[in-house]
Protein backbone atom coordinates (compact mmCIF):
# COMPACT_ATOMS: atom_id res chain seq x y z
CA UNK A 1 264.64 94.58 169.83
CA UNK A 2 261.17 92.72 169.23
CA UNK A 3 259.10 94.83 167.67
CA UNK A 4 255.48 95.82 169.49
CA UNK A 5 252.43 93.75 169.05
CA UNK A 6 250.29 96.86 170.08
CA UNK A 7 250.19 99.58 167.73
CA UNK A 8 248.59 102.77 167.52
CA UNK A 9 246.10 103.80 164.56
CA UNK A 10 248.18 106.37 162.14
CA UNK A 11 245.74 109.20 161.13
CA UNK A 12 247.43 108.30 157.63
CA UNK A 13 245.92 105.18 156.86
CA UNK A 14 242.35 106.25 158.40
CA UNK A 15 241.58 106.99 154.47
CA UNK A 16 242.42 103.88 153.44
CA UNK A 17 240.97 101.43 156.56
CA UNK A 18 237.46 101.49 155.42
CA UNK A 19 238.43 100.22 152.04
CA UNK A 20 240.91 97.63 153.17
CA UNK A 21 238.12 96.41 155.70
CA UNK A 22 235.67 96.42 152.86
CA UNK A 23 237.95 94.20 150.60
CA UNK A 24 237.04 90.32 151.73
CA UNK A 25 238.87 87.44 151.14
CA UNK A 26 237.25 83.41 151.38
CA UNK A 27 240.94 81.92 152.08
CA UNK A 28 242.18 85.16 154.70
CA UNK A 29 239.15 86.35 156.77
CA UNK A 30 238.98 82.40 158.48
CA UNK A 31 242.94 82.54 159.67
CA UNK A 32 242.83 85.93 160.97
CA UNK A 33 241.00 84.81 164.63
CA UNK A 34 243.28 81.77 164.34
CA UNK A 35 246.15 83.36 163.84
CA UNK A 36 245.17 85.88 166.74
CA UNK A 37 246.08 83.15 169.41
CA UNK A 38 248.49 84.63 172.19
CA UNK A 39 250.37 81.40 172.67
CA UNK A 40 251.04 81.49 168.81
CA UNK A 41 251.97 85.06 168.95
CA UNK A 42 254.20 83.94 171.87
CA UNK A 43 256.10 81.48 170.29
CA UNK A 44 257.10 83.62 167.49
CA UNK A 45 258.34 85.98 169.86
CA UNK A 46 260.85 83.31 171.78
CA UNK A 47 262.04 82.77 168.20
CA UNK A 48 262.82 86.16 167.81
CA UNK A 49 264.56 86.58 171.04
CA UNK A 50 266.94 83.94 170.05
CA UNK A 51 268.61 86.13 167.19
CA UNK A 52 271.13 87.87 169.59
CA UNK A 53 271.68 87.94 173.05
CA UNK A 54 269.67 90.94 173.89
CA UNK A 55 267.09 91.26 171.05
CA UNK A 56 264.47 91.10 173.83
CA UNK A 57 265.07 94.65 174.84
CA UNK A 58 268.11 96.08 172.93
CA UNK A 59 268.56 97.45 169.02
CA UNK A 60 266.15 98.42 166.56
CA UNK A 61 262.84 97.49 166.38
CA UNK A 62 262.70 94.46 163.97
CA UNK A 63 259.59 92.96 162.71
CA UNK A 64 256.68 92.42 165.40
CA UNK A 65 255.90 88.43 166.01
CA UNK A 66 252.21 88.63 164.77
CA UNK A 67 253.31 89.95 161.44
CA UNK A 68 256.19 87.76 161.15
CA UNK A 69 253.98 84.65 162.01
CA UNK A 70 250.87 85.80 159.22
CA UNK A 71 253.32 86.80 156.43
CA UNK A 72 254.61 83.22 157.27
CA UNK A 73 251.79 81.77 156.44
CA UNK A 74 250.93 84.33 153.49
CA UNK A 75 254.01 83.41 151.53
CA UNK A 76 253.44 79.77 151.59
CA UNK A 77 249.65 79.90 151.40
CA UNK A 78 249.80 81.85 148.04
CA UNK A 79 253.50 80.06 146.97
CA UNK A 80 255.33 83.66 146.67
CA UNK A 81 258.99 83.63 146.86
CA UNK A 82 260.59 86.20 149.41
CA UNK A 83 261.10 88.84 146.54
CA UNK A 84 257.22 88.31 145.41
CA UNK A 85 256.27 88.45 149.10
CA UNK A 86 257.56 92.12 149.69
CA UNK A 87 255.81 93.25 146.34
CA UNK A 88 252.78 91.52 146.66
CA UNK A 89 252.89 93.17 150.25
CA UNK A 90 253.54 96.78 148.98
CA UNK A 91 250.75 96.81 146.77
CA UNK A 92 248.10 95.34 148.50
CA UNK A 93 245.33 96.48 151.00
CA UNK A 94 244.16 93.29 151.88
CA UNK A 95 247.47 91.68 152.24
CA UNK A 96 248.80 94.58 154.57
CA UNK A 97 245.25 94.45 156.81
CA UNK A 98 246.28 90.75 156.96
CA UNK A 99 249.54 91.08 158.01
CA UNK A 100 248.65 94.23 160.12
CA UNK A 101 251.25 96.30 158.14
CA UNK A 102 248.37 98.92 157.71
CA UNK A 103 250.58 102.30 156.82
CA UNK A 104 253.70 101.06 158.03
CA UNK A 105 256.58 100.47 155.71
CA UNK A 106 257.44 96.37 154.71
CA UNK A 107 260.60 94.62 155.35
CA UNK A 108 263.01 93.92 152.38
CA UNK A 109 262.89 90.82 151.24
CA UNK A 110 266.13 89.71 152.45
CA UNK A 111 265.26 90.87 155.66
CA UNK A 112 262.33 88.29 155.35
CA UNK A 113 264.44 85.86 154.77
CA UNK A 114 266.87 86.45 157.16
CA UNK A 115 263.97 86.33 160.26
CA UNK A 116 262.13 83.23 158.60
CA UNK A 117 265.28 81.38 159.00
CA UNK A 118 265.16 81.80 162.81
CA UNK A 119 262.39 79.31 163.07
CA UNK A 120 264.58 76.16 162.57
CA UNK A 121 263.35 73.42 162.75
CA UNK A 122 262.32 73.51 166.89
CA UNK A 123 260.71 76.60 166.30
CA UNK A 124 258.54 75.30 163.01
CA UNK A 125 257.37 71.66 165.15
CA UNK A 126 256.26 74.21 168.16
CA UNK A 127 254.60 76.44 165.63
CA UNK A 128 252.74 73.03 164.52
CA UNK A 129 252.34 71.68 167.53
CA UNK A 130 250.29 74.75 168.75
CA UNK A 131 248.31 74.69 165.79
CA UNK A 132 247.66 71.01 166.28
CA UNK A 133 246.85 71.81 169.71
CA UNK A 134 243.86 74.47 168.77
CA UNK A 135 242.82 72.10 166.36
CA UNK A 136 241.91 69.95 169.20
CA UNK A 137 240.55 72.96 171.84
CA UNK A 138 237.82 73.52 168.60
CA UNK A 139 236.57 70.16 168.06
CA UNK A 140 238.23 69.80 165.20
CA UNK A 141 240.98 67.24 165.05
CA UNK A 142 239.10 64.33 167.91
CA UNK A 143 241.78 61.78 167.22
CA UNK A 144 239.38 58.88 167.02
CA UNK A 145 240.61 57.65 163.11
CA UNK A 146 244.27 57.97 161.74
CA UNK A 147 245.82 57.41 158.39
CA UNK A 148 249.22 57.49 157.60
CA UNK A 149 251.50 58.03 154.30
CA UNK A 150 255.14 58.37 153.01
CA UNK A 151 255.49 60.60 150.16
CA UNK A 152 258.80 61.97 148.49
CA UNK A 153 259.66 65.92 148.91
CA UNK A 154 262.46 67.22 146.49
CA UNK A 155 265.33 68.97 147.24
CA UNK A 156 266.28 72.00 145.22
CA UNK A 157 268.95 70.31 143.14
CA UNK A 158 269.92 69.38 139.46
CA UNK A 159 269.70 66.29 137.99
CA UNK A 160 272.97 64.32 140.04
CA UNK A 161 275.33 63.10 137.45
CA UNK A 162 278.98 62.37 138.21
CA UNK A 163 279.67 65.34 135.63
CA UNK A 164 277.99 67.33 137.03
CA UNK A 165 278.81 67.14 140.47
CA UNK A 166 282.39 67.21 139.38
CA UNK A 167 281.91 70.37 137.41
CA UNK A 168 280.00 72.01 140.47
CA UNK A 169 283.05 71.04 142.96
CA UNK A 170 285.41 72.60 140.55
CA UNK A 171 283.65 75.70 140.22
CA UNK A 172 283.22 76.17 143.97
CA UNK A 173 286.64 75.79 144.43
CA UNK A 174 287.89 77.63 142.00
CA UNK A 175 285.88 80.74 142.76
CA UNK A 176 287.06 80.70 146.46
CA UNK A 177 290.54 80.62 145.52
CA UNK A 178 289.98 83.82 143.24
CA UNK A 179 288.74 85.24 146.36
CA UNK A 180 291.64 84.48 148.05
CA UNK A 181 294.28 85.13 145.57
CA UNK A 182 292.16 88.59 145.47
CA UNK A 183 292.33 89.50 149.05
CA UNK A 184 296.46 88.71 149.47
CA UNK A 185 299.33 89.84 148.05
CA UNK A 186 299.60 90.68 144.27
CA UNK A 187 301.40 87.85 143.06
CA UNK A 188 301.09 85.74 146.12
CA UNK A 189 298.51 83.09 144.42
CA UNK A 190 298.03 82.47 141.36
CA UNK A 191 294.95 80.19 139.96
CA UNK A 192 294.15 79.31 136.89
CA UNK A 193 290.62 78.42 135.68
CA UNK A 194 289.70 75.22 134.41
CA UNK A 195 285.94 75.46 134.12
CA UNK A 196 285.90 76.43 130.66
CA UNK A 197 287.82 72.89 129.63
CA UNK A 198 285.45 71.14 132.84
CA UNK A 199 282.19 72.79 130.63
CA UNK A 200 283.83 70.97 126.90
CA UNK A 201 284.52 67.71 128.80
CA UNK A 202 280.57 67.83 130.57
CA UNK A 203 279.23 68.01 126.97
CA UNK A 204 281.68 65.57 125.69
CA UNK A 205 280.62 62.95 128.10
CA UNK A 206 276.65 63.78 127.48
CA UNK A 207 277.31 62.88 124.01
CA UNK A 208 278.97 59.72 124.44
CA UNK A 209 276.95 58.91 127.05
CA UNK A 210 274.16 58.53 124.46
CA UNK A 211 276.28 56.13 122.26
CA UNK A 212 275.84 52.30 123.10
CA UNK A 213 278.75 51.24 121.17
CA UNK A 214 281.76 49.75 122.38
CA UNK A 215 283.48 52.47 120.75
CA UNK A 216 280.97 55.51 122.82
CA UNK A 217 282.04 53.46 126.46
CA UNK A 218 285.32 54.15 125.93
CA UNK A 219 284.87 57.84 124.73
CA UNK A 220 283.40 57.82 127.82
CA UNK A 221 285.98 56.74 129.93
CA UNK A 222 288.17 58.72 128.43
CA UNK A 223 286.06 61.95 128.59
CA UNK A 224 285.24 61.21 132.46
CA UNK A 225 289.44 60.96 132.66
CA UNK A 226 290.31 64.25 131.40
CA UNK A 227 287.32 65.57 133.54
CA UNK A 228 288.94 63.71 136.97
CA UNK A 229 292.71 65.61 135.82
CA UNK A 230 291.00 68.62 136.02
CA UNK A 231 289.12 68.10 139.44
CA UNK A 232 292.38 66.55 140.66
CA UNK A 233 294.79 69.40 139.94
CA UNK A 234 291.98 72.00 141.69
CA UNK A 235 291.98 69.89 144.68
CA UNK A 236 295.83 69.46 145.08
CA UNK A 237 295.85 73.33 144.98
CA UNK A 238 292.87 74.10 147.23
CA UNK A 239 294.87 71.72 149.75
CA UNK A 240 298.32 73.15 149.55
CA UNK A 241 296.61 77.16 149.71
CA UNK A 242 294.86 75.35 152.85
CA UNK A 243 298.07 74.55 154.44
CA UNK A 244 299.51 78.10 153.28
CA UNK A 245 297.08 79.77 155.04
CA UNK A 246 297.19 77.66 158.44
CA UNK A 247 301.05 77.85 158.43
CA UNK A 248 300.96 81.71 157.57
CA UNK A 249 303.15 81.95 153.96
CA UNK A 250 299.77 83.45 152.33
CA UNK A 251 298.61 86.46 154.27
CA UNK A 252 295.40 88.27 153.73
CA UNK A 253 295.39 92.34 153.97
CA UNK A 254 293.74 93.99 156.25
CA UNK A 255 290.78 95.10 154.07
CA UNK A 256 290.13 92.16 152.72
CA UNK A 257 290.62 89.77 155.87
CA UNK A 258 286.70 88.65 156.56
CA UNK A 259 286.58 88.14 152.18
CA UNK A 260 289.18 85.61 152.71
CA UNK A 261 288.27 83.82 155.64
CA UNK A 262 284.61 83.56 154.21
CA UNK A 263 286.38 81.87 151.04
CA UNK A 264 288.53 79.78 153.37
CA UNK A 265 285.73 78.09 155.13
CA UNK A 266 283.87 77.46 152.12
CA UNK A 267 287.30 75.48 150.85
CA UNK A 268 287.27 73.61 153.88
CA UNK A 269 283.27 72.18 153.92
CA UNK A 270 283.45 71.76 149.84
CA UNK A 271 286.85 70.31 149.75
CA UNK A 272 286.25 66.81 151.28
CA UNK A 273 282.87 66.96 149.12
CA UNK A 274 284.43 67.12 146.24
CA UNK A 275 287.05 64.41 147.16
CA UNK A 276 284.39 61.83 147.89
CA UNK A 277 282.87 62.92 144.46
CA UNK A 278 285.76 62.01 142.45
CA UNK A 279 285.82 59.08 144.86
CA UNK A 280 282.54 58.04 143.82
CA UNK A 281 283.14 58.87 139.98
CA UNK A 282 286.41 56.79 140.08
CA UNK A 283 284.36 53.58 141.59
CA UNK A 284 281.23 53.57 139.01
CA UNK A 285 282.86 54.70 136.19
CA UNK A 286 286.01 52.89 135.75
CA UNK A 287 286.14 50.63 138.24
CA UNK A 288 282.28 49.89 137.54
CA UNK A 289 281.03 49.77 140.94
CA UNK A 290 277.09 50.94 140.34
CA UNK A 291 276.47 50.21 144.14
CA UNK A 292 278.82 52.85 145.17
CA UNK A 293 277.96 53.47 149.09
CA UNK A 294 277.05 56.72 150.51
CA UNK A 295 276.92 58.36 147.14
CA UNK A 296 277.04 62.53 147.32
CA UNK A 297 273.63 63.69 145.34
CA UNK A 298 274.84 67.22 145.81
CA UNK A 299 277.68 69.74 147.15
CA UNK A 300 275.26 72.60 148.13
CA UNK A 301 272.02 69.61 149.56
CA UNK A 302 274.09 66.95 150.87
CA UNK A 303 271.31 65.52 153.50
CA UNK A 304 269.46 64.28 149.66
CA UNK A 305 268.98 60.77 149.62
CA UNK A 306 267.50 58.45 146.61
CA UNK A 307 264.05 57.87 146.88
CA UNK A 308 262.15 54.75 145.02
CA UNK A 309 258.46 55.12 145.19
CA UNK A 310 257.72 52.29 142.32
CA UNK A 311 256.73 55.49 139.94
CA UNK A 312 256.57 54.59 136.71
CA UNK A 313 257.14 57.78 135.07
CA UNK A 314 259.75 58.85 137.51
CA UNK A 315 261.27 55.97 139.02
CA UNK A 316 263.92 57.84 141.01
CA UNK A 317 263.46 60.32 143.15
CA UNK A 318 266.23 62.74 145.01
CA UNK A 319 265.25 64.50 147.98
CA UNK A 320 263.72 62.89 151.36
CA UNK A 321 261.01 60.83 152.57
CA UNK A 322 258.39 62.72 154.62
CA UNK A 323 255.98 60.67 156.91
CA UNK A 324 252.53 62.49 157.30
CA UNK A 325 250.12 61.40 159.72
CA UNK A 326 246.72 62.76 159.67
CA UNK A 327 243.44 62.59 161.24
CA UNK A 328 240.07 63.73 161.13
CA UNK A 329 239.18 67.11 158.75
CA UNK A 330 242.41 67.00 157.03
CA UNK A 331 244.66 67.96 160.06
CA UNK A 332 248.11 66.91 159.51
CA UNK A 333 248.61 66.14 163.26
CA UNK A 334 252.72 65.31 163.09
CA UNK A 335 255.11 64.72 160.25
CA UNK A 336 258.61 63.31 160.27
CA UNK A 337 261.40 63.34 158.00
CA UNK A 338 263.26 60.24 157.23
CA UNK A 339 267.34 60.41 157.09
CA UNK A 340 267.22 57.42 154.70
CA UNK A 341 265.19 56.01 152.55
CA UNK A 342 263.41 54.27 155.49
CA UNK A 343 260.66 51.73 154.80
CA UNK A 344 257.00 52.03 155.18
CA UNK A 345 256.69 48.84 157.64
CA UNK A 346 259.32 50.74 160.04
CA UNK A 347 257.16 53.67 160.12
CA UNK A 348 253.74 52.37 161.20
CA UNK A 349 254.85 51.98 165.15
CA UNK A 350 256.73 55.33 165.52
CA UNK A 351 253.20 56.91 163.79
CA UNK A 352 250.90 55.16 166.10
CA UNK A 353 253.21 56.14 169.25
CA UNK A 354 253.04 59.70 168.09
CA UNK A 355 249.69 59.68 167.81
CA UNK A 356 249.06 58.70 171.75
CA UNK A 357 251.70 61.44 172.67
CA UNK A 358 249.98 63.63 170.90
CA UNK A 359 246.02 62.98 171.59
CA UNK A 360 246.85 60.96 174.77
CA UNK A 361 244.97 57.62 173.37
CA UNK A 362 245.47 55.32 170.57
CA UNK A 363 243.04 55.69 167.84
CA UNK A 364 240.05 54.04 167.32
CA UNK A 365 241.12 53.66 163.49
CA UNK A 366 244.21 53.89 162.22
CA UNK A 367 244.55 52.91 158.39
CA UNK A 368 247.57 52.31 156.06
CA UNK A 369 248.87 51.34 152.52
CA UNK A 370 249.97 47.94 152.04
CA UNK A 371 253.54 49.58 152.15
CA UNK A 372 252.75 49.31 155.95
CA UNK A 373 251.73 45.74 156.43
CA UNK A 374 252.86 43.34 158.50
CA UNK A 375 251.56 40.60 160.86
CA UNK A 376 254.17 42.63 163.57
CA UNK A 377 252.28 45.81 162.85
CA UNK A 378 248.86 44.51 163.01
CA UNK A 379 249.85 43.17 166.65
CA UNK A 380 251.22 46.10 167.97
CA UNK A 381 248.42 48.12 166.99
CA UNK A 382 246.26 45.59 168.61
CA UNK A 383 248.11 45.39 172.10
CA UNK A 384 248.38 49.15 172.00
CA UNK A 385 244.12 49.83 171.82
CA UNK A 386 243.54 50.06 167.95
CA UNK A 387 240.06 49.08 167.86
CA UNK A 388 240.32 48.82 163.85
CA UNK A 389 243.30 48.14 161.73
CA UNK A 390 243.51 48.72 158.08
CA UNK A 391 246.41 47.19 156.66
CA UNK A 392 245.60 45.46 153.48
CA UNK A 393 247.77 42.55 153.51
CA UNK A 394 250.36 41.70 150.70
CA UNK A 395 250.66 38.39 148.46
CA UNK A 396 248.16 35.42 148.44
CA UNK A 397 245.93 35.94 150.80
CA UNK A 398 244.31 32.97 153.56
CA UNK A 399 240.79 32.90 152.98
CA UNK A 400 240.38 34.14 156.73
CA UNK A 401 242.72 36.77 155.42
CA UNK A 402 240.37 37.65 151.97
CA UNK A 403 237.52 36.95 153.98
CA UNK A 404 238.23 40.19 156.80
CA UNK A 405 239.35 42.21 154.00
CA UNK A 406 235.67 41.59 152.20
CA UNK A 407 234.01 43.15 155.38
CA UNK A 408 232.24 46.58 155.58
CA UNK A 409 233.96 48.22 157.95
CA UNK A 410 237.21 47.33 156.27
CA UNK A 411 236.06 48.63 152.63
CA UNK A 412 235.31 51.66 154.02
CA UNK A 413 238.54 51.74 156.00
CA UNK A 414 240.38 51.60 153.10
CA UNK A 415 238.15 54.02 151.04
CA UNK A 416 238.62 56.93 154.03
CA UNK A 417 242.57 56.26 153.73
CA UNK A 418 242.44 56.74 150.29
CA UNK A 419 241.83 60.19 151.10
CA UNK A 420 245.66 60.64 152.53
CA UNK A 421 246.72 60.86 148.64
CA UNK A 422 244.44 63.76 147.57
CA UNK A 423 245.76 65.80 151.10
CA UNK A 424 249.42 64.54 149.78
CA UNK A 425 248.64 66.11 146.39
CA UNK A 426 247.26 69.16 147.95
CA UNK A 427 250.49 69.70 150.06
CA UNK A 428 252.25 69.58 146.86
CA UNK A 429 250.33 71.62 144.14
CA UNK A 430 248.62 73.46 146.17
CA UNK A 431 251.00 74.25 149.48
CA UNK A 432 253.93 73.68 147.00
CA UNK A 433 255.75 70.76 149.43
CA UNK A 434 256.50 69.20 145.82
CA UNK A 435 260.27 70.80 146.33
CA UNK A 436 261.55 72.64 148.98
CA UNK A 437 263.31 75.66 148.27
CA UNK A 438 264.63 76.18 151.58
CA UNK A 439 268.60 75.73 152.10
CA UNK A 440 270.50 73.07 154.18
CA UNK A 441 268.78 69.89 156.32
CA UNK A 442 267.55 72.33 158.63
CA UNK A 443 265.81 74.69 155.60
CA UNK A 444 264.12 71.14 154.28
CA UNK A 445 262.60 70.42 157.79
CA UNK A 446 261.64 74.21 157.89
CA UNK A 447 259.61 74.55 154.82
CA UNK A 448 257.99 71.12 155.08
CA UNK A 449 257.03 71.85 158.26
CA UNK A 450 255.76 75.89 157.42
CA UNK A 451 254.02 74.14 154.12
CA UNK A 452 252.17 71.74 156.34
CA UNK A 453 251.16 74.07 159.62
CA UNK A 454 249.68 76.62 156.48
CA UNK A 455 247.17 73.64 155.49
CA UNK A 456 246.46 72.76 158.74
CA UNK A 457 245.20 76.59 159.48
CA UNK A 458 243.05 76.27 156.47
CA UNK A 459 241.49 73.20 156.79
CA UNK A 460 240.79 73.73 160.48
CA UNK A 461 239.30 77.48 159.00
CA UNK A 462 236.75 75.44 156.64
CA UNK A 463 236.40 72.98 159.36
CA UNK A 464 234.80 75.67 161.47
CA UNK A 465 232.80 77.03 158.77
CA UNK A 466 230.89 73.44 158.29
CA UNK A 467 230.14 73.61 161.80
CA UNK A 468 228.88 76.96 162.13
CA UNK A 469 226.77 76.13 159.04
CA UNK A 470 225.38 72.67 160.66
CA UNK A 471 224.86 74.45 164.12
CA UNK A 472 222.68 77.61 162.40
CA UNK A 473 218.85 76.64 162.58
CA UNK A 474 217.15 76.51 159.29
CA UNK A 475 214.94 79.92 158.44
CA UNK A 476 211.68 80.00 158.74
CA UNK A 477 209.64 79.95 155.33
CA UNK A 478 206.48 81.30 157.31
């Protein structure tokens, strides 16, 4: 059951309310009236309702939408982990007036992330969305100038080597076969572990690997051979206890049945990973294919893709490409997460197009890198009411070309889209969208999308604050 918005005061915390109220916070005391909105409230609770057929009205009470929605926005507005958010929670005044905890007792912080997992990604965009939407109702985020930028957000992986990944598949496997052999019969499985010999042959290839010698390739080779013997022999087992179990020679006991179907579904989704990794390792290492298609990046964050952003001191990148499209005040008004590593010139049209949808017109400015130019782009922005276009263009310029790029309005185009890499470095050092932490393709689009809504809320907050300050009249020194 969804736990009650409306609570009554606790004689209990009366003692401690006028402190709490006394403690004030510059980052906290703007969100709270934000975060008081009943449609926001109300979307958290639809979330909620989703987790089983009748938590609407039937169970315990779990935890009430308007704290789940502010210790949301806590965790990733302070970059606390789910274990530091329940601490920092029990210990803290402020933090439970925030969260409107008061006296009550605080989740656990699996619990936390149990419930934060219910957003998906729907539920995240309509959280955004909302907050997009009061950004407008306040006068904050007009729509009249857009820039847009592609930036790269990591996934929480390991450096991908073929070792590696081959040493990961064969540890996953062999770990749910233990669990298996474990839940049958004594006797009925045996497995024997190879990860000890897969660890030897991981260092053996890291120090060939740094030999350029004719003599270190073939170490090498060698190394990566032994390593593929091992991975092979785990996967011919994992697929004959596969077809033991389907045909019914290895039964599980009765206390141990949901243990061994838990370890038989993770066989079957890591299984054909692990094939197409020792696919992959057999084409670029001795066949020497480097351009091996649809490479595997990882066996537990398979949606990671490569990502070359022309860095020079980190020229490859492995997580996704994020699109963010902002407007006026630093209001993120829509991101979007690329499956591939899409390029900027595809992304300019979709942006503008989400921008009408979203504000209803086309902007009067909309600015871009050079990533984004094209003479197709610069029309379509034309035909579709873009009063202004900042594109700067690429290669020898006409002079008609130089010339428009020499004009005011077009210098200070490009100066106000400069701005769109200090609000990318602010996602990421300060919002911590550098890596995601969250699990899975839906996890990635969940914590991009919680990191971005959390800067939106404060930005709009010290949006508000430079208009209340411009709308007070000046004292009187008389």
């Amino acid at each position: 059951m969804i736990g009650s918005t409306s609570r009554e005061a606790s004689l209990f915390y009366f003692a401690f309310a006028k402190e709490a109220m006394a403690i004030a916070d510059d980052v906290l005391d703007p969100l709270d009236p934000l975060l008081e909105d009943p449609q926001l409230v109300q979307v958290a609770a639809q979330i909620l309702t989703k987790r089983r057929a009748r938590s609407a009205d039937f169970g315990r009470p779990s935890i009430a939408p308007d704290r789940l929605l502010r210790c949301l926005v806590l965790k990733h507005l302070k970059n606390w982990s789910f274990r530091q958010l329940e601490r920092e929670l029990r210990a803290s005044l402020l933090y439970r007036r925030f969260t409107r905890f008061y006296e009550d007792p605080t989740p656990d912080f699996t619990s936390f992330s149990r419930t934060f997992g219910l957003f998906g990604k729907a539920g995240t965009a309509q959280i955004h969305a909302r907050v997009v939407e009061l950004a407008k109702q306040h006068g904050v985020a007009k729509g009249a100038r857009l820039r847009t930028d592609t930036t790269a957000v990591e996934t929480n992986i390991h450096y991908p080597t073929d070792s590696s990944l081959l040493a990961d598949g064969l540890r996953v496997l062999t770990r749910s076969l233990k669990r298996i052999a474990a839940g049958c019969q004594a006797g009925a499985l045996k497995v024997v572990d190879h990860q000890r010999a897969a660890k030897r042959r991981v260092l053996e290839i890291c120090r060939a690997a740094k030999m350029t010698t004719s003599a270190g390739q073939q170490r090498l080779k060698r190394a990566y051979g032994k390593l593929l013997g091992l991975s092979g022999r785990v996967i011919k087992q994992t697929a004959n206890v596969l077809a033991d179990l389907k045909n019914g020679k290895l039964v599980a006991q009765a206390d141990h049945l949901i243990t061994v179907l838990v370890a038989e579904a993770q066989l079957r989704h890591y299984l054909p990973l692990t094939q197409k990794v020792i696919a992959q390792t057999q084409a670029r290492i001795v066949q020497g294919q480097t351009h091996y298609p649809d490479k595997i990046l990882s066996l537990f964050e398979e949606h990671t893709v490569v990502i070359r952003k022309g860095k020079a001191h980190k020229p490859n990148e492995f997580g996704r490409l994020v699109r963010l499209d902002e407007v006026e005040n630093g209001i993120v008004s829509h991101y979007h997460i690329a499956a591939t590593n899409q390029a900027d010139q595809q992304q300019w049209q979709p942006a503008l197009e989400q921008h009408v949808a979203i504000f209803g017109r086309a902007p009067y400015l909309a600015a871009g890198d050079r990533g984004f130019w094209s003479a197709a782009n610069e029309k379509f922005a034309q035909e579709l009411g873009v009063k202004r276009t900042v594109l700067p263009g690429r290669g020898r310029l006409s002079q008609s070309r130089a010339a428009r790029q020499k004009e005011r309005w077009f210098r200070r185009g490009q100066g106000w889209r400069a701005g769109g890499e200090g609000r990318i470095s602010t996602l990421k050092h300060v919002f911590a969208m550098e890596r995601a932490y969250y699990k899975g393709d839906i996890g990635f689009e969940r914590y991009v999308g919680c990191c971005v809504l959390t800067q939106n809320l404060v930005a709009m907050a010290r949006a508000k604050a430079r208009q209340a300050r411009k709308s007070k009249p000046p004292c009187d020194s008389g």
